[in-house]
Protein backbone atom coordinates (compact mmCIF):
# COMPACT_ATOMS: atom_id res chain seq x y z
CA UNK A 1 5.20 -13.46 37.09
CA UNK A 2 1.74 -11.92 38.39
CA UNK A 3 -1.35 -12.95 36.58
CA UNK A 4 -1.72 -9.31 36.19
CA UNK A 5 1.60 -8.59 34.47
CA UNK A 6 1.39 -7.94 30.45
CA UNK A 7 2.89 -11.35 28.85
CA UNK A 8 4.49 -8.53 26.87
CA UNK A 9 5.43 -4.99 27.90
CA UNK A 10 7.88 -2.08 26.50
CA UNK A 11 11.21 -1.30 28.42
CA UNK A 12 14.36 0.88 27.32
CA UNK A 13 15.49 -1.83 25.15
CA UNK A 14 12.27 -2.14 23.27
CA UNK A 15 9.92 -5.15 23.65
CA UNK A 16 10.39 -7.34 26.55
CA UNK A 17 8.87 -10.76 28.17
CA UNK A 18 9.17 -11.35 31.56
CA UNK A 19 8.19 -14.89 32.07
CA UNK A 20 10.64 -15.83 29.02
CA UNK A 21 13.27 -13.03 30.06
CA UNK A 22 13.71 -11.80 26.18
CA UNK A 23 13.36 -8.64 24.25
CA UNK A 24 11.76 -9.09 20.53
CA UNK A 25 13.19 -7.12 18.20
CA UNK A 26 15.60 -4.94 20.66
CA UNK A 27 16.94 -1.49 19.77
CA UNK A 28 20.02 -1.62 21.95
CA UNK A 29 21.99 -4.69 23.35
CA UNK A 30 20.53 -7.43 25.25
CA UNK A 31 21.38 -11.16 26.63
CA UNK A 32 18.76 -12.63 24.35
CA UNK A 33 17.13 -11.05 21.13
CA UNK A 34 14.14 -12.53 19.05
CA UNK A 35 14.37 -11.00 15.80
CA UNK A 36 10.89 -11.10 13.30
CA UNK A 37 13.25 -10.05 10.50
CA UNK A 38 16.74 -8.75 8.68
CA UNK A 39 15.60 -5.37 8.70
CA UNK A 40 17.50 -2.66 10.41
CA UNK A 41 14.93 -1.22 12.68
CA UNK A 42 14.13 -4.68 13.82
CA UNK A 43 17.76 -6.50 13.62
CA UNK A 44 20.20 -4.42 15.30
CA UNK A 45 23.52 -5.60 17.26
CA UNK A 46 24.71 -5.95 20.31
CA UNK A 47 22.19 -8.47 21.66
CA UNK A 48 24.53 -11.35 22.94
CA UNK A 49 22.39 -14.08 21.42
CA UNK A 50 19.71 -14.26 18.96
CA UNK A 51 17.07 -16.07 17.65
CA UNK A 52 14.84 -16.00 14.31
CA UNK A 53 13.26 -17.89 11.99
CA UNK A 54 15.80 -20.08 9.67
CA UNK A 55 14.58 -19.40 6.63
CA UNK A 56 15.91 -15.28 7.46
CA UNK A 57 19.18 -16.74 9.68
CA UNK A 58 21.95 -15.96 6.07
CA UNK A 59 20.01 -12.17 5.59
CA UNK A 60 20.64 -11.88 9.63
CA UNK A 61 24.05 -12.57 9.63
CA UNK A 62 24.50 -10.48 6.72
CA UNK A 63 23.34 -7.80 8.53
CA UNK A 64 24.45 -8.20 12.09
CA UNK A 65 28.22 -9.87 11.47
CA UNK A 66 29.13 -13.64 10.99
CA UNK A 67 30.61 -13.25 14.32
CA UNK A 68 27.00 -12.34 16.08
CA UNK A 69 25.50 -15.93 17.91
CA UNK A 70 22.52 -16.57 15.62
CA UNK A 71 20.37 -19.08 16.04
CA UNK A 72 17.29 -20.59 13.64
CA UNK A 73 13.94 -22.21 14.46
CA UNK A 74 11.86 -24.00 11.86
CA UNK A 75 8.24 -22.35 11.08
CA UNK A 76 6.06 -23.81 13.82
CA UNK A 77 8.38 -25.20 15.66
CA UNK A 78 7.90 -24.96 19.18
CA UNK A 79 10.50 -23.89 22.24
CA UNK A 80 10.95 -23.79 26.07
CA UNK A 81 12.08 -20.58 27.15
CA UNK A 82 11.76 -19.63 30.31
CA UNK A 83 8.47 -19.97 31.81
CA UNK A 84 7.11 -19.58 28.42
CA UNK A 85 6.43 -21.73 24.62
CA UNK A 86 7.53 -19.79 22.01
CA UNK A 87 7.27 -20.41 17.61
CA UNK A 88 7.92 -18.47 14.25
CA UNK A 89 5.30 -18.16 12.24
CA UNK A 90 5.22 -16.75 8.55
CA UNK A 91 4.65 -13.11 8.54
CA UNK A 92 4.87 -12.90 4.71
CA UNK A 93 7.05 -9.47 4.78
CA UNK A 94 10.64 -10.45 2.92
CA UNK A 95 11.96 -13.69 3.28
CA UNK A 96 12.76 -15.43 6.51
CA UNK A 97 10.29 -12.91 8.42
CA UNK A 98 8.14 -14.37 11.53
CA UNK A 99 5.62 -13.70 13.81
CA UNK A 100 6.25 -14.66 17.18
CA UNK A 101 3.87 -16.80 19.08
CA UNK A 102 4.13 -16.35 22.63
CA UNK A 103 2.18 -19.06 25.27
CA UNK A 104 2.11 -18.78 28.94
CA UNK A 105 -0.34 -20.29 31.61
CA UNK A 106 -2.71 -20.37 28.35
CA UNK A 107 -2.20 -17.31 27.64
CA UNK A 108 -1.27 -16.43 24.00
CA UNK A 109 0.28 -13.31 22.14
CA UNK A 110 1.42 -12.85 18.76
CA UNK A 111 3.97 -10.44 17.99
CA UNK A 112 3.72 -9.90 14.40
CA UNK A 113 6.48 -7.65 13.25
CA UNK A 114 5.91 -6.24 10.20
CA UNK A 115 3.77 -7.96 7.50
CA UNK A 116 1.39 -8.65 4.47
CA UNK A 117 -1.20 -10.25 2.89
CA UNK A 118 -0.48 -10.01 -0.55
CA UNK A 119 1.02 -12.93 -2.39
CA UNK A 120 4.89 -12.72 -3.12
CA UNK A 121 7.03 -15.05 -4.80
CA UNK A 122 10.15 -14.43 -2.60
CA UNK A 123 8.45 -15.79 0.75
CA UNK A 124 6.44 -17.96 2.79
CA UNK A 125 2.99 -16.49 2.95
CA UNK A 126 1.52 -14.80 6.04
CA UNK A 127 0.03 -17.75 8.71
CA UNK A 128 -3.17 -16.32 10.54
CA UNK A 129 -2.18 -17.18 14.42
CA UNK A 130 -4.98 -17.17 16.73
CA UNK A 131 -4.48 -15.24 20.12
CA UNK A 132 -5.38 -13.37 22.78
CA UNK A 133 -3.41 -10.16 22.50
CA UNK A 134 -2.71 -9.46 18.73
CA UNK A 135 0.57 -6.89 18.20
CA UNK A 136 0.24 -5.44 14.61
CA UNK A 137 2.15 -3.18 13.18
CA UNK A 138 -0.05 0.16 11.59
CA UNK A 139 2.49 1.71 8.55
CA UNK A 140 -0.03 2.15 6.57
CA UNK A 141 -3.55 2.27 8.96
CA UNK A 142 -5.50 4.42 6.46
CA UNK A 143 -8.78 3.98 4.45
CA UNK A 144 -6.73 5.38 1.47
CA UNK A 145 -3.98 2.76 1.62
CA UNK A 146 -5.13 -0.03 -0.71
CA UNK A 147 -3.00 -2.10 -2.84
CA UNK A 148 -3.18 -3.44 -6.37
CA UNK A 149 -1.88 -6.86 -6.96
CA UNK A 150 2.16 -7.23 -7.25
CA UNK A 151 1.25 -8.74 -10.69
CA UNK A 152 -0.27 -5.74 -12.40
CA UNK A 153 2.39 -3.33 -10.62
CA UNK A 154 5.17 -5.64 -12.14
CA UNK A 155 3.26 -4.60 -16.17
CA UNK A 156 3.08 -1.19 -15.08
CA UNK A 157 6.86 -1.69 -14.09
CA UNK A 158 7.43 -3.23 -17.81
CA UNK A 159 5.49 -0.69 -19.71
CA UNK A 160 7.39 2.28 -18.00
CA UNK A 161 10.57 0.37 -19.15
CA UNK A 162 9.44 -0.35 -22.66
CA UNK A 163 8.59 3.01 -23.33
CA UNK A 164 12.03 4.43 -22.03
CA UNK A 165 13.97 1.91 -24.25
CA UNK A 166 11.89 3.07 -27.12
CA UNK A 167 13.27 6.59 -25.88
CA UNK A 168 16.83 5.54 -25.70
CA UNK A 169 16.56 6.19 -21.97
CA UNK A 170 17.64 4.57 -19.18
CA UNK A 171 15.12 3.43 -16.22
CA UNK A 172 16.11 3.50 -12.24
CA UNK A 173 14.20 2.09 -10.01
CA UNK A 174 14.12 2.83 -6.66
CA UNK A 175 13.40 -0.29 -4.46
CA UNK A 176 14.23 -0.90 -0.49
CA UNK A 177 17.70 -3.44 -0.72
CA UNK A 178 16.14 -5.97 1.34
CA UNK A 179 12.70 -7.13 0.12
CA UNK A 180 11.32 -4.77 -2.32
CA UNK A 181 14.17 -4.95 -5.14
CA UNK A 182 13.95 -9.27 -4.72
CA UNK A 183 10.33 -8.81 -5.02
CA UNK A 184 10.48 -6.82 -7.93
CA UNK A 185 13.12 -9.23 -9.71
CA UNK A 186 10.86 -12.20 -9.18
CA UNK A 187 7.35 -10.38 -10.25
CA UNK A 188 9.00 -9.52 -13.21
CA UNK A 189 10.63 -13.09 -14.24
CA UNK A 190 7.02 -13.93 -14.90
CA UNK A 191 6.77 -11.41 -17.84
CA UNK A 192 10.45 -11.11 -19.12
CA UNK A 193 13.95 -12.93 -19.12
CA UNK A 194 15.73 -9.52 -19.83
CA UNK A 195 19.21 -8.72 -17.61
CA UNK A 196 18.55 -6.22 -14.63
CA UNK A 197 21.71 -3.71 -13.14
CA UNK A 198 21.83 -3.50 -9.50
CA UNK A 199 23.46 -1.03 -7.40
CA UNK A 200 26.32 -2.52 -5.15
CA UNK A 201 24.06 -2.41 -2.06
CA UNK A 202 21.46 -4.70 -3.29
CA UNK A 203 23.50 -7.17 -5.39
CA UNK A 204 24.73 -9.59 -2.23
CA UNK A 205 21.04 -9.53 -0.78
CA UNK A 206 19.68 -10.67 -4.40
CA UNK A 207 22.59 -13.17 -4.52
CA UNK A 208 21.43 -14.68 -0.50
CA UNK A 209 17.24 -15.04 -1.82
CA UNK A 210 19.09 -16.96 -5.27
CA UNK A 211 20.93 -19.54 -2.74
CA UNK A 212 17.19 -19.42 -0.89
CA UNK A 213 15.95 -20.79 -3.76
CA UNK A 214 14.17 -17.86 -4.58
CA UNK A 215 13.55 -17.18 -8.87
CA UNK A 216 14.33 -13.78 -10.12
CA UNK A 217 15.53 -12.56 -13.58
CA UNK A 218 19.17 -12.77 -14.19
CA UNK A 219 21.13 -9.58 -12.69
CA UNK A 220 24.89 -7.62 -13.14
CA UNK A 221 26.25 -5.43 -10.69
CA UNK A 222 26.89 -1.90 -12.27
CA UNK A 223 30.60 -1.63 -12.85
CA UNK A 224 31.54 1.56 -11.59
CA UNK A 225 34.85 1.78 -13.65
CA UNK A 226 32.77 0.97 -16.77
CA UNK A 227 32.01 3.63 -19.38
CA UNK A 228 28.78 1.89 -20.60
CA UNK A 229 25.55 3.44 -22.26
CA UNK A 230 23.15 2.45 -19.61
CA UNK A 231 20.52 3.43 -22.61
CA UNK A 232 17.41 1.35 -21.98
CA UNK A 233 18.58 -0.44 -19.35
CA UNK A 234 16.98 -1.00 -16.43
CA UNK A 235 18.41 -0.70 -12.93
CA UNK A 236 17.95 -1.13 -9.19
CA UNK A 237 19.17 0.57 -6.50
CA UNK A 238 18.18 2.05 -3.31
CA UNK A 239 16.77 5.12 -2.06
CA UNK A 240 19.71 6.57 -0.44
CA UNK A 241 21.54 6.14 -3.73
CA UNK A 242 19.22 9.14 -5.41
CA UNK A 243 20.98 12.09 -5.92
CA UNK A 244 24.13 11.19 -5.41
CA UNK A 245 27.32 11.04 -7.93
CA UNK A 246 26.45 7.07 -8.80
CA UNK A 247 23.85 8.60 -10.60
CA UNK A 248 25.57 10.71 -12.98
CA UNK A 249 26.30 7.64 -15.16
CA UNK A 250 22.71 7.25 -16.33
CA UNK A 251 22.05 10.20 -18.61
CA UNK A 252 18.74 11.48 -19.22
CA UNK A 253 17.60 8.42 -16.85
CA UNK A 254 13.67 8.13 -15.89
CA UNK A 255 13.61 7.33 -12.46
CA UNK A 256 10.60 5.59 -10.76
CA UNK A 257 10.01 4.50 -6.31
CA UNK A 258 8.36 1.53 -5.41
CA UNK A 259 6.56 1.90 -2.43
CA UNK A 260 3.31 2.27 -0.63
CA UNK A 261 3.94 5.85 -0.07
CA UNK A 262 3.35 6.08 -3.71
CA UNK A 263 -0.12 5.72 -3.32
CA UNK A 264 0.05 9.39 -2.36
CA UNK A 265 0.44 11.79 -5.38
CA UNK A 266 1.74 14.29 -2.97
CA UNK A 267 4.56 11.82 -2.26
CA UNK A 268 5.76 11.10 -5.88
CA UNK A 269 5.82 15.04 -6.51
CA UNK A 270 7.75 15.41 -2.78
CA UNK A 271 10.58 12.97 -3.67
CA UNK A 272 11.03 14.31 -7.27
CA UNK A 273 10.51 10.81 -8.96
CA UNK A 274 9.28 10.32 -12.58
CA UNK A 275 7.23 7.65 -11.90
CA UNK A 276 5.71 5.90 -8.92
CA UNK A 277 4.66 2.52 -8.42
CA UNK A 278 2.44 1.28 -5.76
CA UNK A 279 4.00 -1.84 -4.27
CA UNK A 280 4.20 -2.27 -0.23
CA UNK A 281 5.95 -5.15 1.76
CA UNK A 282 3.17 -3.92 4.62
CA UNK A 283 -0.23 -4.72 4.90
CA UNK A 284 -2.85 -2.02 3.60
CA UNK A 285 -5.92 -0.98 5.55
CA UNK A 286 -8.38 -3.76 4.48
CA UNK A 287 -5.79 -6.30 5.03
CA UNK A 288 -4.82 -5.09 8.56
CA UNK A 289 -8.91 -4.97 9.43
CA UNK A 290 -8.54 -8.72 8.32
CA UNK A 291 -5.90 -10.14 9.83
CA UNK A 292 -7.04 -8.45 13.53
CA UNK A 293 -10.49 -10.21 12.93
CA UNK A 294 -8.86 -13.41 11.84
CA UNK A 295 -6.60 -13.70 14.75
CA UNK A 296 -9.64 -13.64 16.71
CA UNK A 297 -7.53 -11.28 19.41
CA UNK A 298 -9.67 -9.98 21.84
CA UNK A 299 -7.13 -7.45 22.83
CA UNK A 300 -4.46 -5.47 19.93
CA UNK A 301 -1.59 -3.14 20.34
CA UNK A 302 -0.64 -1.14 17.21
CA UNK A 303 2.43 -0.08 16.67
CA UNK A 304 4.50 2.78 14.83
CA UNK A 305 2.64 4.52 11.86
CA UNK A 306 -1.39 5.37 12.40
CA UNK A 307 -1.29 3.41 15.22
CA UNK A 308 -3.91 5.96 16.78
CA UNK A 309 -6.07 5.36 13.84
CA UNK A 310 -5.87 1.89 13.93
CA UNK A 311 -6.58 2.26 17.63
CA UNK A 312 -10.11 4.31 17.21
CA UNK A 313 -11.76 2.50 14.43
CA UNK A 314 -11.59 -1.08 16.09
CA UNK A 315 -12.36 0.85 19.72
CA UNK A 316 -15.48 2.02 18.04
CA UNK A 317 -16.55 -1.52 17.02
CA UNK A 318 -16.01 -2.70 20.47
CA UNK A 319 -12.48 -4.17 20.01
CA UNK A 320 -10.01 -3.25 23.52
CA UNK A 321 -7.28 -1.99 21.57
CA UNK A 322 -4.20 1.19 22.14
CA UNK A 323 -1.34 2.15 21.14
CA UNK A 324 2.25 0.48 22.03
CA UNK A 325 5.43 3.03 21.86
CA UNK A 326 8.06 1.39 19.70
CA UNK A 327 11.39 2.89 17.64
CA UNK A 328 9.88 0.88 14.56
CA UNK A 329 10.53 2.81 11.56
CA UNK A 330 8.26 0.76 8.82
CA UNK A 331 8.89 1.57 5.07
CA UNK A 332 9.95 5.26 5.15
CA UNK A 333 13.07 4.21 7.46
CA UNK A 334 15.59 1.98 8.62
CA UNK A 335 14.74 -0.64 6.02
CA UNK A 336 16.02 1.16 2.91
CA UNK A 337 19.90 0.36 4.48
C-alpha cells in the first residue's frame, strides 16, 4: 500500500480498505463485510463473510438470513487482518452498534457508523476513540438540531397517552423497528409497568434486545384476527405501517412519530401526525462538535445528511475536513424496515 494511499477510500461497493482488503458497511456483495450495525442501509446481503460487533451478531442474522457467515468480535478486542489491526468500539446507536478502529503503520481511523451521545438504556454507551482521520456521520449537522434528554421525551410520551385514555382514544406511536421502538419500551419502564401493542414488524426485534438482557415494559403483538377496542391503548409500530389498512382497527386513534425530524414543526405538519416527539438514535449538532474534538482527529470525513455543513464550520476553525459520498440513508431511510 503507498504511504500516500487513504487507509480508507470509497469504491462501487461502498467503503473499502486496501491494506485490510474489506469494505465497511457494503451496499452490494463483497468477500468480506464489516458491518457497524443491523440496520438496512448499513447491513445488506450478499457479502460472503461478515464481521460485527457480538453484542449486534442475533439483530444481524435477523436481518441478513441464518444462513449468511456472521462472525462477532468482543468490544475492544483487537484483530489481524490483512496488513492492518482492526476493533469494535461502542457507537451507542441501537444495540450491538460499533465503531470501527482501523491501525496501520501507526496510522489510525475510526469509522464511526452512525451514533450518539445521549444515554440509552438498550446499549453500550458511545466510547470516544482517538485517531487520526475521524469518519462521522452528519444526519442531523444543524445548529437547530438539539436534543432533550430521552427521560423527559419518555413523560411527554406518558402524558400524550394519559390524556388519550382519559379520551377513550387509542395512541400509535410511530417508532423505527430496530432501535427507536426498544428505546422507547425501556425509557418508559422507568415511569410505568402498563402492557404496550406492537405491530408484527417490531415484535421479534423487541423479543432479540429481551434475550440481550435488555429491560422494557411487558408487550403483545396486535392480533390481527382480534376484534378488540384498542381504546386507550397504546401501540407501536413503524412508519411504513401509517396509512395503511392495519390501521383501520384503531378508531379515532391519536397518532404521534418519534424522531429527530420532529424537531422541525414543518415536519410534524408534512407527515400528518398528531403529535411529535423529539427522540433521535443520531447525534445532534453539539454532540457531533464534541465527539470530532474529543477524538482529537486531525483530519474528518462527514458523511450523508449536512455533511457540507458539517464540512464548513470545522474548515473555518482550522479543522482539514470534506465530504465522503456514501448510499447511507440515516433516520429518514432504510432503517425504518
Amino acid at each position: 500500500m503507498d504511504a500516500r494511499e487513504p487507509l480508507v477510500r470509497p469504491t462501487a461497493e461502498g467503503l473499502y480498505c486496501p491494506a485490510g482488503d474489506f469494505h465497511i458497511d457494503p451496499w452490494r456483495g463483497v468477500p468480506r463485510a464489516l458491518i457497524t450495525h443491523a440496520h438496512a442501509d448499513h447491513a445488506r446481503h450478499g457479502s460472503r463473510h461478515y464481521l460485527g460487533a457480538d453484542r449486534g451478531v442475533p439483530l444481524l442474522k435477523r436481518r441478513l438470513g441464518a444462513d449468511s457467515v456472521i462472525e462477532g468480535l468482543a468490544y475492544g478486542e483487537r484483530r489481524r487482518i490483512g496488513n492492518v489491526e482492526v476493533s469494535f468500539h461502542p457507537a451507542g446507536h441501537v444495540l450491538g452498534s460499533a465503531q470501527i478502529r482501523i491501525e496501520h503503520r501507526g496510522e489510525v481511523w475510526v469509522v464511526s457508523g452512525d451514533y450518539k451521545r445521549d444515554p440509552d438504556p438498550t446499549c453500550a454507551p458511545f466510547e470516544v476513540v482517538p485517531c487520526d482521520t475521524f469518519i462521522t456521520e452528519a444526519t442531523f449537522s444543524l445548529p437547530v438540531y438539539v436534543w432533550p434528554g430521552g427521560d423527559a421525551v419518555a413523560r411527554e410520551i406518558l402524558a400524550w397517552w394519559d390524556a388519550n385514555r382519559a379520551e377513550g382514544r387509542p395512541s400509535v406511536l410511530f417508532c423505527y423497528a430496530l432501535g427507536k421502538a426498544q428505546r422507547v419500551l425501556a425509557e418508559l419502564a422507568r415511569l410505568t409497568d402498563r402492557t404496550v401493542l406492537l405491530h408484527g414488524a417490531v415484535t421479534p426485534l423487541v423479543k432479540l434486545y429481551r434475550q440481550a438482557g435488555i429491560a422494557m415494559l411487558p408487550t403483545e403483538a396486535v392480533d390481527l384476527r382480534s376484534r378488540r377496542d384498542y381504546a386507550g391503548e397504546l401501540v407501536i409500530a413503524p412508519p411504513g405501517a401509517a396509512g395503511t389498512p392495519w390501521m383501520r382497527r384503531f378508531r379515532a386513534a391519536s397518532t404521534g412519530f418519534c424522531s429527530g425530524w420532529m424537531r422541525l414543526r414543518g415536519q410534524r405538519r408534512r407527515r400528518a401526525y398528531d403529535r411529535g416527539f423529539v427522540l433521535s438514535d443520531h447525534a445532534d449538532w453539539p454532540s457531533l462538535l464534541r465527539t470530532v474534538e474529543e477524538t482529537g482527529a486531525a483530519r474528518v470525513l462527514a458523511t450523508h445528511g449536512q455533511s457540507d455543513t458539517l464540512v464548513r464550520y470545522l474548515r473555518e476553525r482550522g479543522v482539514e475536513a470534506d465530504a465522503l459520498e456514501t448510499l447511507y440513508a440515516g433516520e429518514d431511510g432504510a432503517e425504518e424496515a
